[in-house]
N, C-alpha and C. Protein backbone atom coordinates (compact mmCIF):
# COMPACT_ATOMS: atom_id res chain seq x y z
N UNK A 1 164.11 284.39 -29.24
CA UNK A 1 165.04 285.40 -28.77
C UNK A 1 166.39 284.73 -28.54
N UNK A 2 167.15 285.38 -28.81
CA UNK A 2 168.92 284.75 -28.33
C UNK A 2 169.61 286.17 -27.56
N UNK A 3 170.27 285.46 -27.00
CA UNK A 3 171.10 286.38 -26.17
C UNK A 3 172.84 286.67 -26.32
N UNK A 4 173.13 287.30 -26.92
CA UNK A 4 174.34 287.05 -27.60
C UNK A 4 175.54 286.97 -26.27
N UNK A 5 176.81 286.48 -26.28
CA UNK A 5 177.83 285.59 -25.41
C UNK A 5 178.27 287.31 -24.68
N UNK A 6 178.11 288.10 -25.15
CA UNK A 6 178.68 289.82 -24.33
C UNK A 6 177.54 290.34 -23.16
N UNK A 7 176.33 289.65 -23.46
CA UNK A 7 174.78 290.04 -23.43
C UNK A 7 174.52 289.59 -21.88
N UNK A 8 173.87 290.68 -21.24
CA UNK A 8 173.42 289.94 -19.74
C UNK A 8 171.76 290.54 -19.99
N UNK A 9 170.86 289.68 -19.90
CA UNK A 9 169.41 290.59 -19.55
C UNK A 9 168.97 290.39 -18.15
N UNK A 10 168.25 291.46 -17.65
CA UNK A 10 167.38 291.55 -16.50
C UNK A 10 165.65 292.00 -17.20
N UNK A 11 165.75 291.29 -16.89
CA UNK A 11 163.88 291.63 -17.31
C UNK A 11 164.09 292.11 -19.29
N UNK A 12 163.34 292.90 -19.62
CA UNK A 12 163.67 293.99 -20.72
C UNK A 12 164.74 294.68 -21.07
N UNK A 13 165.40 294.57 -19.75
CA UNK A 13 166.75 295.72 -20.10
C UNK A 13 168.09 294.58 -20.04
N UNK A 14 168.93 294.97 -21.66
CA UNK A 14 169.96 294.38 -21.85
C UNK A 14 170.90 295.47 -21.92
N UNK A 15 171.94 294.31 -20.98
CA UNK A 15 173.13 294.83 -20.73
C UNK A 15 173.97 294.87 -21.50
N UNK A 16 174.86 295.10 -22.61
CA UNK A 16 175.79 294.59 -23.65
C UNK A 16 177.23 295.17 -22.93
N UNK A 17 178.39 294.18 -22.93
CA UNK A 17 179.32 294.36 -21.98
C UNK A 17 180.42 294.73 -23.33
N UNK A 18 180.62 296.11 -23.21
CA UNK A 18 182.22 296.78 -24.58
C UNK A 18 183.01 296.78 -24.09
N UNK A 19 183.55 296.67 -23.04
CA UNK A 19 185.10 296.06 -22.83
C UNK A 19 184.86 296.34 -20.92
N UNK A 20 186.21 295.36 -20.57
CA UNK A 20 186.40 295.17 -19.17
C UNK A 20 187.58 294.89 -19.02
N UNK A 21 188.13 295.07 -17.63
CA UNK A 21 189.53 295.39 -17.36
C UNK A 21 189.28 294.69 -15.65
N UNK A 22 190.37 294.86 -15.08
CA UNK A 22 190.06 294.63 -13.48
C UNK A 22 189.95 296.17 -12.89
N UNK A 23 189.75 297.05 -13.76
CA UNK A 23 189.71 298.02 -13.31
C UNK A 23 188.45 298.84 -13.53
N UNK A 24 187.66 298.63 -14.36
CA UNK A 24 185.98 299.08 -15.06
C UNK A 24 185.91 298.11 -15.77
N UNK A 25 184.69 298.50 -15.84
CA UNK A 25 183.63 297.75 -17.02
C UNK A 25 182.99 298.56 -17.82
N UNK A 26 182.61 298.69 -19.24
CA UNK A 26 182.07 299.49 -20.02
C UNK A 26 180.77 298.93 -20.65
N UNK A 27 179.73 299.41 -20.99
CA UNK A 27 178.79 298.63 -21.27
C UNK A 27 177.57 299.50 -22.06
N UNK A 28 177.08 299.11 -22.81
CA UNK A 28 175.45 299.81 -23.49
C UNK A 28 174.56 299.20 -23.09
N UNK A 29 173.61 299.99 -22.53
CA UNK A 29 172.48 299.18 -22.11
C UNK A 29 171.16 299.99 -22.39
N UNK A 30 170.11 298.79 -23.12
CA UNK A 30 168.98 299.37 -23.94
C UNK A 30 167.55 299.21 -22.92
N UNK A 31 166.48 300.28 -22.61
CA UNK A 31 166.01 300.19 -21.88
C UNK A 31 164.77 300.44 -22.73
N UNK A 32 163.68 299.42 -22.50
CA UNK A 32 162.72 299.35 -23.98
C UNK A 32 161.90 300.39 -23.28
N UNK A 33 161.32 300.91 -24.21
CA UNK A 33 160.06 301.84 -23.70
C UNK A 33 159.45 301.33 -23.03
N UNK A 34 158.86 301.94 -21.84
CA UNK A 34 157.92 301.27 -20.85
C UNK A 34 158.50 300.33 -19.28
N UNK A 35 160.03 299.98 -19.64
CA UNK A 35 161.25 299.28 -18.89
C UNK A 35 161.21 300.11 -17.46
N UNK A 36 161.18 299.19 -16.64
CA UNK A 36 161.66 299.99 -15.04
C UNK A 36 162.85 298.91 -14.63
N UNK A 37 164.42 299.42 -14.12
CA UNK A 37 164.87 298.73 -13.54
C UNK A 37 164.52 298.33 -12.34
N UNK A 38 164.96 297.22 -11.46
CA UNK A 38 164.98 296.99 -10.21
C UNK A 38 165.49 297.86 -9.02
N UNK A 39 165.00 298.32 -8.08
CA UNK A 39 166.06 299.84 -7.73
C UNK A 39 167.22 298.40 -6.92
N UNK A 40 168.45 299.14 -6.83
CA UNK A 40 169.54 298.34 -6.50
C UNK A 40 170.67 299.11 -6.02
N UNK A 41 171.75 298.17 -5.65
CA UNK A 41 173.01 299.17 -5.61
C UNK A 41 174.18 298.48 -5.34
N UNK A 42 175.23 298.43 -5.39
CA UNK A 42 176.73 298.17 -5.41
C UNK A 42 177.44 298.68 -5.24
N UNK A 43 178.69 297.86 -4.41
CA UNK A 43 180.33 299.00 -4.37
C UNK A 43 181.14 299.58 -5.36
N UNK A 44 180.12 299.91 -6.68
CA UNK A 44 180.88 300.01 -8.01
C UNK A 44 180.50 302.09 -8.32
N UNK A 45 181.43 302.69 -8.41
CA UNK A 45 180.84 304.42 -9.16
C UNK A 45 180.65 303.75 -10.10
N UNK A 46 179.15 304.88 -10.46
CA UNK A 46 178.94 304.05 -11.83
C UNK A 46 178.46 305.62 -12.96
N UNK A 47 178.72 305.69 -13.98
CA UNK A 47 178.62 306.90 -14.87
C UNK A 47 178.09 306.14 -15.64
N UNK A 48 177.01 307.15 -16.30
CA UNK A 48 175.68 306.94 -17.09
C UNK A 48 175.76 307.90 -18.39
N UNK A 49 175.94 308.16 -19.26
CA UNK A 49 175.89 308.93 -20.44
C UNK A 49 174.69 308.14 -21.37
N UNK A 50 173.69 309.04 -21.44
CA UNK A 50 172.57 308.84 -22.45
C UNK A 50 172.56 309.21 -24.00
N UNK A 51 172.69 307.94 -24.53
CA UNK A 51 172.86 307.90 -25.93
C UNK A 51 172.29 308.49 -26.61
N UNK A 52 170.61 307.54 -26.27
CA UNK A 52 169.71 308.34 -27.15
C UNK A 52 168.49 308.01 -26.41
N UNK A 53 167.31 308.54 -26.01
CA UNK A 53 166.09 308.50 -25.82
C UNK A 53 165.82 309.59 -24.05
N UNK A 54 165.20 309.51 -23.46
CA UNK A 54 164.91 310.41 -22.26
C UNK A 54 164.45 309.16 -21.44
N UNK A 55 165.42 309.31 -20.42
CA UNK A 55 165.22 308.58 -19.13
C UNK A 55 165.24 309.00 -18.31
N UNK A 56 164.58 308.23 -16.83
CA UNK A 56 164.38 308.57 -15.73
C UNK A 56 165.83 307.66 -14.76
N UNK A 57 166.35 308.69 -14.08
CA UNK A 57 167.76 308.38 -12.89
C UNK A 57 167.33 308.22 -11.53
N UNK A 58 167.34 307.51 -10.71
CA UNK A 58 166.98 307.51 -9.17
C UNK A 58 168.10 307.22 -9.02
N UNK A 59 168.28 308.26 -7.71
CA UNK A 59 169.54 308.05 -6.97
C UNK A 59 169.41 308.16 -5.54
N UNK A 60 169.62 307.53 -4.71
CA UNK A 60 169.18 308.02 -3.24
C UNK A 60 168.04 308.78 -2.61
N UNK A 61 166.86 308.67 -3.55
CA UNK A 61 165.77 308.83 -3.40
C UNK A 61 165.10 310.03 -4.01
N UNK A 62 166.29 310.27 -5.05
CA UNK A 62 165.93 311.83 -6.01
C UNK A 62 165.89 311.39 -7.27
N UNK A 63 164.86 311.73 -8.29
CA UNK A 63 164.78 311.47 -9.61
C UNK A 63 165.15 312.51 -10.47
N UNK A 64 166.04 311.99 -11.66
CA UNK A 64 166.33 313.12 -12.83
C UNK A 64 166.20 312.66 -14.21
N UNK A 65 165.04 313.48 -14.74
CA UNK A 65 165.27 312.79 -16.37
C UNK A 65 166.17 313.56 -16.93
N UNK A 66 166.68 312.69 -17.59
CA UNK A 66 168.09 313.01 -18.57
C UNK A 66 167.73 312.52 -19.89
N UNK A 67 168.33 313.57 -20.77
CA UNK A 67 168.09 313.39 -22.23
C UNK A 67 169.53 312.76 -23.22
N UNK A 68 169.27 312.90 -24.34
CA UNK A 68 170.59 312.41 -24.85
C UNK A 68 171.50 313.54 -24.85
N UNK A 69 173.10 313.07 -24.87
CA UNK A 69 173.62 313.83 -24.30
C UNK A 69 174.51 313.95 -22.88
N UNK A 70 173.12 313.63 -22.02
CA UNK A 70 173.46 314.09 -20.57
C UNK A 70 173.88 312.94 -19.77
N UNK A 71 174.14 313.33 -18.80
CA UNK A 71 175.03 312.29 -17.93
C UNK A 71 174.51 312.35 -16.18
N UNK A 72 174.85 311.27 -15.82
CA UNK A 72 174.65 311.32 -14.30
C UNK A 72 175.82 310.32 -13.37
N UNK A 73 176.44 310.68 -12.21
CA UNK A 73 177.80 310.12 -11.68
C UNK A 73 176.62 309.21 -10.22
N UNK A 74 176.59 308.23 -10.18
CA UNK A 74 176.16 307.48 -9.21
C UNK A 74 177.19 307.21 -8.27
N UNK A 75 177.47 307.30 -6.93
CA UNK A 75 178.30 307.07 -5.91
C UNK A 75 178.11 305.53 -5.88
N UNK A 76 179.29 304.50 -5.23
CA UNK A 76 178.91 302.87 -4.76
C UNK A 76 177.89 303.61 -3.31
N UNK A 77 177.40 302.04 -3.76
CA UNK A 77 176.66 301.59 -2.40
C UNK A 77 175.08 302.71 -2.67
N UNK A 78 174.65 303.66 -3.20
CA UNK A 78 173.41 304.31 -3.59
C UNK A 78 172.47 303.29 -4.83
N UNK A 79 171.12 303.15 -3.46
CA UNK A 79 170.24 302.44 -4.00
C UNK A 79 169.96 303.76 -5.18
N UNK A 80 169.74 303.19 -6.69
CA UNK A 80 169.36 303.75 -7.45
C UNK A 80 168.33 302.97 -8.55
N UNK A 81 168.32 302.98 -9.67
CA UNK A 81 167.26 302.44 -10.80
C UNK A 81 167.28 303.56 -12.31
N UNK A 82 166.65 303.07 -13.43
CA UNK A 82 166.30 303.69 -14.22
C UNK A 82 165.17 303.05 -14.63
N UNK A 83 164.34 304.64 -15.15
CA UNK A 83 162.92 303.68 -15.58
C UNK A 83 162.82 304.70 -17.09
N UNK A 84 162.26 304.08 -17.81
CA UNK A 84 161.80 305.06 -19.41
C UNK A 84 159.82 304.55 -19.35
N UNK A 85 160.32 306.07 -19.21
CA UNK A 85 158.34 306.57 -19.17
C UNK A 85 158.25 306.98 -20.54
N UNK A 86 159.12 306.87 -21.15
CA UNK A 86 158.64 307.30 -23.03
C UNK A 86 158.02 306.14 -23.43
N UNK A 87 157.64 306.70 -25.13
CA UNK A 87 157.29 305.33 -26.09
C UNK A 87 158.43 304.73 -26.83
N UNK A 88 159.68 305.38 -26.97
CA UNK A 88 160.69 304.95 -27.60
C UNK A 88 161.67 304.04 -26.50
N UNK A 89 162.42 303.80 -26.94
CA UNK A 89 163.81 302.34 -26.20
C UNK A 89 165.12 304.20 -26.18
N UNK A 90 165.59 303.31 -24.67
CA UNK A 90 166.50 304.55 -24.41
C UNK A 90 168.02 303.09 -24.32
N UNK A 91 169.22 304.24 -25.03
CA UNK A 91 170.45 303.87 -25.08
C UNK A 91 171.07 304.21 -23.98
N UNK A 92 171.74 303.85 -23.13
CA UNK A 92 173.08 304.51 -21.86
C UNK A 92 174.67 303.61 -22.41
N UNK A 93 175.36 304.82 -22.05
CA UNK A 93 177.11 303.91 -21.78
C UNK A 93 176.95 304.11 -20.74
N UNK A 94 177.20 302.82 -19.89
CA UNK A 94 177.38 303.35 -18.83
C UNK A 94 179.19 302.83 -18.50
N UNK A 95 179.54 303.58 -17.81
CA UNK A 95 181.55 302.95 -16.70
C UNK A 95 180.76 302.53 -15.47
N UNK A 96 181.19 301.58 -15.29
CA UNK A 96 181.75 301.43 -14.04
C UNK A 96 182.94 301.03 -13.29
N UNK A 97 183.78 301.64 -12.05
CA UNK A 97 184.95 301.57 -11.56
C UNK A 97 184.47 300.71 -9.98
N UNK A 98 185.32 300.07 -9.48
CA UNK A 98 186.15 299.16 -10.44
C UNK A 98 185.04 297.82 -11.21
N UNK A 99 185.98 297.20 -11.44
CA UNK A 99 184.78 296.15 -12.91
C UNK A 99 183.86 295.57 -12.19
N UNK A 100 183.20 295.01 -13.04
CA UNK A 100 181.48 294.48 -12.16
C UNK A 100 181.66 293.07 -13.03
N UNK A 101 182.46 292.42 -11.70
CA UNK A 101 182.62 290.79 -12.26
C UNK A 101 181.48 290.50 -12.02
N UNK A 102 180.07 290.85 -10.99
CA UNK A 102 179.18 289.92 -11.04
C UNK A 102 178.66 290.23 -12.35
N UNK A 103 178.68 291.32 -13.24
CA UNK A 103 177.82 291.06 -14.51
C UNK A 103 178.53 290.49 -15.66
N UNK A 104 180.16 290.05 -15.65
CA UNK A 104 180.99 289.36 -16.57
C UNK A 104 180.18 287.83 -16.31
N UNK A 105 180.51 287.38 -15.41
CA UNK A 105 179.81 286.02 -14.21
C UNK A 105 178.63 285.86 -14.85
N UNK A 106 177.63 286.56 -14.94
CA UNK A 106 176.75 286.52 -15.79
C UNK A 106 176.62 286.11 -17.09
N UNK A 107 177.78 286.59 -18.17
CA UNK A 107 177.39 286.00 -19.88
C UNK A 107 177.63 284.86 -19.88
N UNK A 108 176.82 284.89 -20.96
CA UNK A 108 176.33 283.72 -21.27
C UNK A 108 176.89 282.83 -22.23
């Protein structure tokens, strides 16, 4: 496996970082079938647009599957997660405002 120099992984789920500013961060991130994130959270809004596959959104203790297409606005500081209960790998763009140097800090 290689991890390409844009590339952050957590477990299964890679982060791919499309551009950053001091002001957001933009990013695709592939969530393999079967993938649960870590639930977590940060001082960052973070917007989720689903590329392609059906995922699961936790947000402050409410779940929403979202299909491609659809979108979900995460507030900072809300413990949240995504998990894919499908058999297929799900796509997200996700923004986040302002940028998420700890995941620049990260490539590799």
């Amino acid at each position: 496996m290689s991890i390409k120099s844009n590339e952050v992984k957590f477990g299964d789920i890679t982060i791919k970082i499309l551009s950053n500013s001091d002001d957001l961060t933009v990013s695709e991130i592939e969530i393999p079938a079967g993938a649960i994130a870590t639930p977590h959270n940060h001082p960052h809004e973070e917007v989720n647009y689903v590329i392609s596959g059906k995922l699961d959104f936790m947000s402050n203790g409410e779940t929403v599957t979202l299909q491609t297409g659809q979108s979900i606005t995460i507030a900072p500081n809300q413990l949240h997660n995504i998990t894919n209960s499908s058999s297929e790998a799900g796509v997200v763009l996700s923004v986040w405002t302002p940028s998420r140097k700890d995941l620049i800090a990260k490539l590799a």
